[in-house]
Protein backbone atom coordinates (compact mmCIF):
# COMPACT_ATOMS: atom_id res chain seq x y z
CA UNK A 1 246.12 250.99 -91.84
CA UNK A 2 246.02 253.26 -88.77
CA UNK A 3 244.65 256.07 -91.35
CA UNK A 4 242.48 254.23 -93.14
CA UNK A 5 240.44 253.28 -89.72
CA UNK A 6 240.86 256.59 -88.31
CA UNK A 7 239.57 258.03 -91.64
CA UNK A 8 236.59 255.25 -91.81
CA UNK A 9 235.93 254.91 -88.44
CA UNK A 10 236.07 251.24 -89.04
CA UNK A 11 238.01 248.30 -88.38
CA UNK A 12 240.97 247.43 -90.58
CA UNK A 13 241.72 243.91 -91.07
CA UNK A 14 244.14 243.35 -93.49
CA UNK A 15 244.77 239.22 -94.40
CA UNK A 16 248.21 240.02 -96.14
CA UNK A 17 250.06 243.42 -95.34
CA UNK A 18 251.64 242.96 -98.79
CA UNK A 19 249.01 243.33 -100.62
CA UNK A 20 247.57 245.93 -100.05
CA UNK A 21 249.11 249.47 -100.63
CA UNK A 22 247.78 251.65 -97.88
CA UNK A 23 250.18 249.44 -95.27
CA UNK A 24 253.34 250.79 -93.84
CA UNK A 25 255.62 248.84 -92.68
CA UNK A 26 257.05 249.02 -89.28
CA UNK A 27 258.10 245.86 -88.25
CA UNK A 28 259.60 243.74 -91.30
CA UNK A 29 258.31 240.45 -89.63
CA UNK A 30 254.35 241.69 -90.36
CA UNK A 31 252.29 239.57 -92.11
CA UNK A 32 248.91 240.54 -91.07
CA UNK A 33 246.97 243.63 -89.11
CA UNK A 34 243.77 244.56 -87.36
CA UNK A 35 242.88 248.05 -86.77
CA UNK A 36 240.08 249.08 -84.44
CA UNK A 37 239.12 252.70 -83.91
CA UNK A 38 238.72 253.68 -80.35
CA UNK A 39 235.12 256.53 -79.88
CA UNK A 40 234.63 259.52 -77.43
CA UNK A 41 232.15 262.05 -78.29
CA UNK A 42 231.77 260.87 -81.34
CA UNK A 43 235.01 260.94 -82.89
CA UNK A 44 237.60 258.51 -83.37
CA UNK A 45 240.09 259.43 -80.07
CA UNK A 46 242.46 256.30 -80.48
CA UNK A 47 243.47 252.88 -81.81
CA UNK A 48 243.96 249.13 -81.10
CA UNK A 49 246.28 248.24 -83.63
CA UNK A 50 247.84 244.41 -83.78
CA UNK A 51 250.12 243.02 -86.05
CA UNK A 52 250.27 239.15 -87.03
CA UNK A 53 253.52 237.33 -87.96
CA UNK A 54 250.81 234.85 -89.32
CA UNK A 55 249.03 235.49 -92.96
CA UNK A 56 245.84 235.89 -92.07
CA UNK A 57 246.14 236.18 -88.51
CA UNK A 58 242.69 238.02 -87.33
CA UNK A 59 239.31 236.68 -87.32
CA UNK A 60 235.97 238.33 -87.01
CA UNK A 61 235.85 236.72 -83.38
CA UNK A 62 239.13 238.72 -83.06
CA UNK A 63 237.36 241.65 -84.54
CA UNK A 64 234.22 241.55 -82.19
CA UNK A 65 236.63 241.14 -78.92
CA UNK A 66 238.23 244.20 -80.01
CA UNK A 67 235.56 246.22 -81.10
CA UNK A 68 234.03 245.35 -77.03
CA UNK A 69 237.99 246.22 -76.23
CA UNK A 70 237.53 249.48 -77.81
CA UNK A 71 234.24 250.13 -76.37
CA UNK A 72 235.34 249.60 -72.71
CA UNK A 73 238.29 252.10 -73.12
CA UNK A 74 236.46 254.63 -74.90
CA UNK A 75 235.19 256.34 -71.68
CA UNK A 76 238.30 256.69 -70.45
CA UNK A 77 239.62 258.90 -73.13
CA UNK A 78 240.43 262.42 -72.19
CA UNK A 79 237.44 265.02 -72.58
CA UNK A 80 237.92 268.30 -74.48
């Protein structure tokens, strides 16, 4: 999933891990993900990247926090 939002440059929210075919696994107790691409300079520089032991674990709300999460640490990222 970490690809897929780096790739997109969008968040990843994935209900059921085993479902879908771009997951891979790390932890076996995963149910569910959110991926949230972290921005400097226009590219994607980093990730927030939470797993869920819960099906469906991630809401929009969740998304939205996140997304501010991102935006907050994006300045701090290390300039080229």
């Amino acid at each position: 999933m970490c690809g897929a939002a780096a790739q997109s440059g969008k968040t990843e929210i994935v209900g059921d891990v085993t479902k879908d075919p771009r997951y891979l696994a790390c932890f076996a107790g995963t149910k569910s993900e959110i991926v949230v691409p972290i921005f400097a300079d226009g590219r994607v520089v980093g990730e927030i990247d939470i797993d869920g032991t819960e099906l469906n674990a991630f809401t929009r709300e969740d998304q939205a926090f996140l997304e501010d999460v991102a935006a907050l640490l994006a300045p701090l990222a290390p300039r080229r």
